[in-house]
PDB file of N, CA and C in Angstrom:
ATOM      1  N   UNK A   1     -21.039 -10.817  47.867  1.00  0.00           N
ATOM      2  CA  UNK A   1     -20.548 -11.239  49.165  1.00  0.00           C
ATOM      3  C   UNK A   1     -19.314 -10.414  49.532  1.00  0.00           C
ATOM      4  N   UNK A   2     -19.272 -10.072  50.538  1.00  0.00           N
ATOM      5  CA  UNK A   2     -18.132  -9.080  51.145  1.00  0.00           C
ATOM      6  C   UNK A   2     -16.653  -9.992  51.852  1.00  0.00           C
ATOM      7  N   UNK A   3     -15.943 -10.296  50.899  1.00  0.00           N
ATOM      8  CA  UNK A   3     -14.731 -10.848  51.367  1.00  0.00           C
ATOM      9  C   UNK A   3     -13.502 -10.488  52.029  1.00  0.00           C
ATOM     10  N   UNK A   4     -13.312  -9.091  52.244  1.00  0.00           N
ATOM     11  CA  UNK A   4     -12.545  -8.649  53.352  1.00  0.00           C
ATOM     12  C   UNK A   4     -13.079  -8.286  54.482  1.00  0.00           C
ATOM     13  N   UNK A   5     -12.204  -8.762  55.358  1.00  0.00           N
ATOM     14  CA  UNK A   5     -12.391  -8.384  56.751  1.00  0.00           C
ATOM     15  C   UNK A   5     -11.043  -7.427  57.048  1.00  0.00           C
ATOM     16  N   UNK A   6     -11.679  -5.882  57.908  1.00  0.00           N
ATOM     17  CA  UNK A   6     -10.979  -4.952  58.728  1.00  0.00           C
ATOM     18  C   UNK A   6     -11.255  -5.087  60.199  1.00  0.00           C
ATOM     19  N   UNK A   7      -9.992  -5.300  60.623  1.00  0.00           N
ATOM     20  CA  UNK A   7     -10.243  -4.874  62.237  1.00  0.00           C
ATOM     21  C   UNK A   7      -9.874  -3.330  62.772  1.00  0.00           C
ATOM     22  N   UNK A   8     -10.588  -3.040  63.731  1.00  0.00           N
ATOM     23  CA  UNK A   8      -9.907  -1.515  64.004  1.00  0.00           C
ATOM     24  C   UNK A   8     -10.224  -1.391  65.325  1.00  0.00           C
ATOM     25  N   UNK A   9      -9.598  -0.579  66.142  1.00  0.00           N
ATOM     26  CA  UNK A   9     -10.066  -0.688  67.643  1.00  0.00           C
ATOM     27  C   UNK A   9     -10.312   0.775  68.000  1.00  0.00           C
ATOM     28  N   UNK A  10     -11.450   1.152  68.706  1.00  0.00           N
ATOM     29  CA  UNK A  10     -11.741   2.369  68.477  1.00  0.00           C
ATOM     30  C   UNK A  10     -12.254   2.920  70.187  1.00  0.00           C
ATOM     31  N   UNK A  11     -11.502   3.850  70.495  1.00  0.00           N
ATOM     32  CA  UNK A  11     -12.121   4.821  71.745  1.00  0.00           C
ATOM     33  C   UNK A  11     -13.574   4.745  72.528  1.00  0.00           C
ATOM     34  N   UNK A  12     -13.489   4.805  73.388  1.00  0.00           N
ATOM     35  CA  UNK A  12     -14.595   5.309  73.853  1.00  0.00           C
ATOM     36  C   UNK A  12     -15.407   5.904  73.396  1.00  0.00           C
ATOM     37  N   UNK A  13     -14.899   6.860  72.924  1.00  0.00           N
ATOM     38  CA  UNK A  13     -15.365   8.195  72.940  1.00  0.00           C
ATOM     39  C   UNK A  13     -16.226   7.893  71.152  1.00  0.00           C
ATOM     40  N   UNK A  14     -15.337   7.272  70.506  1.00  0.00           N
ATOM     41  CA  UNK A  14     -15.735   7.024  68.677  1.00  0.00           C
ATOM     42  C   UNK A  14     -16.270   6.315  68.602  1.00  0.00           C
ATOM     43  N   UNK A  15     -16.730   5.120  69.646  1.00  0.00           N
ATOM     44  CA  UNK A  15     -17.598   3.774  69.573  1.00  0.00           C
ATOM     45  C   UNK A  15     -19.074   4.489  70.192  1.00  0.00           C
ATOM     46  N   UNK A  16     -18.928   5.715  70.922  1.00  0.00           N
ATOM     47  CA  UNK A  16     -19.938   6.702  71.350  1.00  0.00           C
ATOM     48  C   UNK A  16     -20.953   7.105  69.962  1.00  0.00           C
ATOM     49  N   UNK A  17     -20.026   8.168  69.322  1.00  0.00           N
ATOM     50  CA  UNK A  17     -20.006   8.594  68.360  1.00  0.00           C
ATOM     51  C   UNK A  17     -21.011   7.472  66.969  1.00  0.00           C
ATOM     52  N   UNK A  18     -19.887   6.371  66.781  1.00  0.00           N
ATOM     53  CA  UNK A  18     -20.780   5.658  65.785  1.00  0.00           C
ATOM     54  C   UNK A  18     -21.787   5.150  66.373  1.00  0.00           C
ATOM     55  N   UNK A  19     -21.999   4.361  67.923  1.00  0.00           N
ATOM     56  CA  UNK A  19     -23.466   4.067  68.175  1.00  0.00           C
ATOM     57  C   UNK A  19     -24.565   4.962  68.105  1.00  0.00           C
ATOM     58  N   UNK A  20     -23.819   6.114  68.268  1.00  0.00           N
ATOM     59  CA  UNK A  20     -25.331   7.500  68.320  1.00  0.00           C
ATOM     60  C   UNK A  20     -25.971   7.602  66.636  1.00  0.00           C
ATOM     61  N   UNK A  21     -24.643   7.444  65.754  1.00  0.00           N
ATOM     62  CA  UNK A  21     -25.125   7.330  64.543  1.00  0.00           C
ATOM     63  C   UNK A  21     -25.942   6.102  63.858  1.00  0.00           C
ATOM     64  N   UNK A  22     -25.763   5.071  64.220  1.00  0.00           N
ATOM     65  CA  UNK A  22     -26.136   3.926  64.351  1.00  0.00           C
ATOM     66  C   UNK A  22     -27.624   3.869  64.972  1.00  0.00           C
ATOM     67  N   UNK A  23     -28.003   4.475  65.432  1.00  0.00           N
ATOM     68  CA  UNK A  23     -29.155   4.743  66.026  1.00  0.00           C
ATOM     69  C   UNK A  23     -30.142   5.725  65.319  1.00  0.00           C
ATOM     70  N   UNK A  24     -29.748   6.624  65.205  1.00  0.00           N
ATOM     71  CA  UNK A  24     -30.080   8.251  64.136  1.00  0.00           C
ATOM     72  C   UNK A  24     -30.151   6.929  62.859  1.00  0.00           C
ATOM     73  N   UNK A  25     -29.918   6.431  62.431  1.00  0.00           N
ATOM     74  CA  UNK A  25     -29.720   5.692  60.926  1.00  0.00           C
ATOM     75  C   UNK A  25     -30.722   4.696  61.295  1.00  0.00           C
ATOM     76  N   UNK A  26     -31.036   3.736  61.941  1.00  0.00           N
ATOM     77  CA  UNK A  26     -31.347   2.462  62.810  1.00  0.00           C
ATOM     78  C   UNK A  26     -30.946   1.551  61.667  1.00  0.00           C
ATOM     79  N   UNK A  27     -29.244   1.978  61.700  1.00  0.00           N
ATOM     80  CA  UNK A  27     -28.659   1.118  61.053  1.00  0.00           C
ATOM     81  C   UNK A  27     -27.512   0.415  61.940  1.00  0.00           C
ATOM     82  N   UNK A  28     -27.022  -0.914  61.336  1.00  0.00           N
ATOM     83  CA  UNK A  28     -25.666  -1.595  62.269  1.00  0.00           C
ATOM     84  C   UNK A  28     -24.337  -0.637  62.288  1.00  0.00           C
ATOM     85  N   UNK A  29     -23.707  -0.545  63.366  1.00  0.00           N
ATOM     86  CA  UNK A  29     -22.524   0.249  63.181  1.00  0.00           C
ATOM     87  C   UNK A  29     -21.331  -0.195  61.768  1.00  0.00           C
ATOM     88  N   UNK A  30     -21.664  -1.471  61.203  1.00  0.00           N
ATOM     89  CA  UNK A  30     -20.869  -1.306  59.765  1.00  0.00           C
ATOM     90  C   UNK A  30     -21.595  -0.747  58.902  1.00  0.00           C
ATOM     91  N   UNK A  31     -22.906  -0.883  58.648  1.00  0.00           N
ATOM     92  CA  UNK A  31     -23.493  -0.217  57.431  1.00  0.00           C
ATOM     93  C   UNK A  31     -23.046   1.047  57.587  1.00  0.00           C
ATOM     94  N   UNK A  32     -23.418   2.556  58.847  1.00  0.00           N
ATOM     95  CA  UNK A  32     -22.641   3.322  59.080  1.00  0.00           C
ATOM     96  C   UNK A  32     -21.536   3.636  58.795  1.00  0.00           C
ATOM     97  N   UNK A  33     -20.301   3.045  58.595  1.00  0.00           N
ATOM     98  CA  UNK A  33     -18.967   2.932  58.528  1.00  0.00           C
ATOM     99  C   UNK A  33     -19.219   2.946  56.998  1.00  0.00           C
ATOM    100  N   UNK A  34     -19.934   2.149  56.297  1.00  0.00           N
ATOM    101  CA  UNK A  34     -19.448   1.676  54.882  1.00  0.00           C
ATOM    102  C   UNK A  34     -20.475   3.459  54.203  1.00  0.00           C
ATOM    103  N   UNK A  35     -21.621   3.560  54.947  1.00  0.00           N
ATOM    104  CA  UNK A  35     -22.211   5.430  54.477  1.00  0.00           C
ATOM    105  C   UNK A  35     -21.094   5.910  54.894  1.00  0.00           C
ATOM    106  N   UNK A  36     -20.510   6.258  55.462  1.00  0.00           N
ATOM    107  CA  UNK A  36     -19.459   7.609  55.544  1.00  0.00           C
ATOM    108  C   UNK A  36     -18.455   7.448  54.580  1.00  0.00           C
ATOM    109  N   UNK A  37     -17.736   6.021  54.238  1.00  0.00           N
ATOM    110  CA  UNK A  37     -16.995   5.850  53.590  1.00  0.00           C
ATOM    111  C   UNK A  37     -17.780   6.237  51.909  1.00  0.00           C
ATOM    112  N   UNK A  38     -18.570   5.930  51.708  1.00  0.00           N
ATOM    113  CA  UNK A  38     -18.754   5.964  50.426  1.00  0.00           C
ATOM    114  C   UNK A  38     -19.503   7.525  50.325  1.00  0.00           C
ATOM    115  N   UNK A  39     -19.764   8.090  51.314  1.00  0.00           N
ATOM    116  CA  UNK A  39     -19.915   9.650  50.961  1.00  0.00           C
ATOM    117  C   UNK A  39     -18.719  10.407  50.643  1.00  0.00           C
ATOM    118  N   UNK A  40     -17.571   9.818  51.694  1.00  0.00           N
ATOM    119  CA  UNK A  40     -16.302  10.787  51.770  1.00  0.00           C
ATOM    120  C   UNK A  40     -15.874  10.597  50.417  1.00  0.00           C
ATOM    121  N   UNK A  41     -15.500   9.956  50.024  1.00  0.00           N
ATOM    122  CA  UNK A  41     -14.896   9.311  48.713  1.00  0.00           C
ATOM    123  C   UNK A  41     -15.597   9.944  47.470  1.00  0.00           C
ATOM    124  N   UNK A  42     -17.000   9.823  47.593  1.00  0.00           N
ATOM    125  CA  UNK A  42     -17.782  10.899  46.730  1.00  0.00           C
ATOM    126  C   UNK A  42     -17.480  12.276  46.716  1.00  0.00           C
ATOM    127  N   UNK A  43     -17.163  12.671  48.041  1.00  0.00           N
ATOM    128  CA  UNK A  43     -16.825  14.202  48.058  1.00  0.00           C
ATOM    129  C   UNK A  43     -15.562  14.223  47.407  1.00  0.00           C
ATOM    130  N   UNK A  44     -14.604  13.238  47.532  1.00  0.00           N
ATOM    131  CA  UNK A  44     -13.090  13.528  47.055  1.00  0.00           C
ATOM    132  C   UNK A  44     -13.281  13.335  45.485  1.00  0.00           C
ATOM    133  N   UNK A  45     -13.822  12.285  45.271  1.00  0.00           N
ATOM    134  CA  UNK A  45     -13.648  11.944  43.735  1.00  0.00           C
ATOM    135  C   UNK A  45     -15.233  11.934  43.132  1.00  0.00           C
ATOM    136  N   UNK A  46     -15.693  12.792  42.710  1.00  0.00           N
ATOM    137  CA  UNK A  46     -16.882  13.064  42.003  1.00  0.00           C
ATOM    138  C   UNK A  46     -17.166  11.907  40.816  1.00  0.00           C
ATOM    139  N   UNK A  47     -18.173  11.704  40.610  1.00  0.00           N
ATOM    140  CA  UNK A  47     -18.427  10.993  39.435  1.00  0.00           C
ATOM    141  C   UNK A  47     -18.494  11.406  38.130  1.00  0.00           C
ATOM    142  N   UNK A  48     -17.733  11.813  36.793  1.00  0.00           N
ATOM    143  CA  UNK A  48     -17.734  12.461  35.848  1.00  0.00           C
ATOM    144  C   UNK A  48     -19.200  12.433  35.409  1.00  0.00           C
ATOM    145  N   UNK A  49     -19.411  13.701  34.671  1.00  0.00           N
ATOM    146  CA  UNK A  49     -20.529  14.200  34.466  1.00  0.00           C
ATOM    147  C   UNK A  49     -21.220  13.435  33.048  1.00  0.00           C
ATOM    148  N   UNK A  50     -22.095  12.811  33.125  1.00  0.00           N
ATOM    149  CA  UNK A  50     -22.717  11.884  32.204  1.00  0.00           C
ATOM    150  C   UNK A  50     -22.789  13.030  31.059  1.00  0.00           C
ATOM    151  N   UNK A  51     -23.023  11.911  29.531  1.00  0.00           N
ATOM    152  CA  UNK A  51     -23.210  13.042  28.506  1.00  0.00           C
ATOM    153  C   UNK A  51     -24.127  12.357  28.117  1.00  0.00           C
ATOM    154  N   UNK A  52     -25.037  13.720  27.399  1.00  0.00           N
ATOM    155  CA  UNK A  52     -26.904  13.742  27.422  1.00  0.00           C
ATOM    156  C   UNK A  52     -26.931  13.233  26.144  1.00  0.00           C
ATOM    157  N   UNK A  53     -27.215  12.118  25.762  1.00  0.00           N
ATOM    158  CA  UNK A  53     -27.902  11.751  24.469  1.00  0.00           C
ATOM    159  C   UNK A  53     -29.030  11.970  23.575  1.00  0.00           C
ATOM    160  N   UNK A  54     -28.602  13.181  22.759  1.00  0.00           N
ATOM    161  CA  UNK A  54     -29.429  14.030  21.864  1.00  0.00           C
ATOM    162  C   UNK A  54     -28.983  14.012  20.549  1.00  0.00           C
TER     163      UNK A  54
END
């Protein structure tokens, strides 16, 4: 269960932006929000490289 709540107030122009993505996905504009977030974060912090059990 997801127990925080964020508010954020967002442009024209970025509420544009995530509905177009939101659409391209035919996902809700939070699921959207929570993919970008968990890609960006991937790009910053990689997941250490598993070791091969041999």
């Amino acid at each position: 269960m997801r127990e925080k709540v964020f508010n954020i107030r967002f442009s024209e122009e970025e509420w544009a932006r995530i509905q177009a993505l939101a659409a391209h996905h035919e996902l809700p504009a939070a699921q959207i929000l929570r993919l970008l977030i968990k890609r960006e974060h991937a790009a910053i912090f990689p997941a250490p490289a598993k070791k091969s059990k041999r």
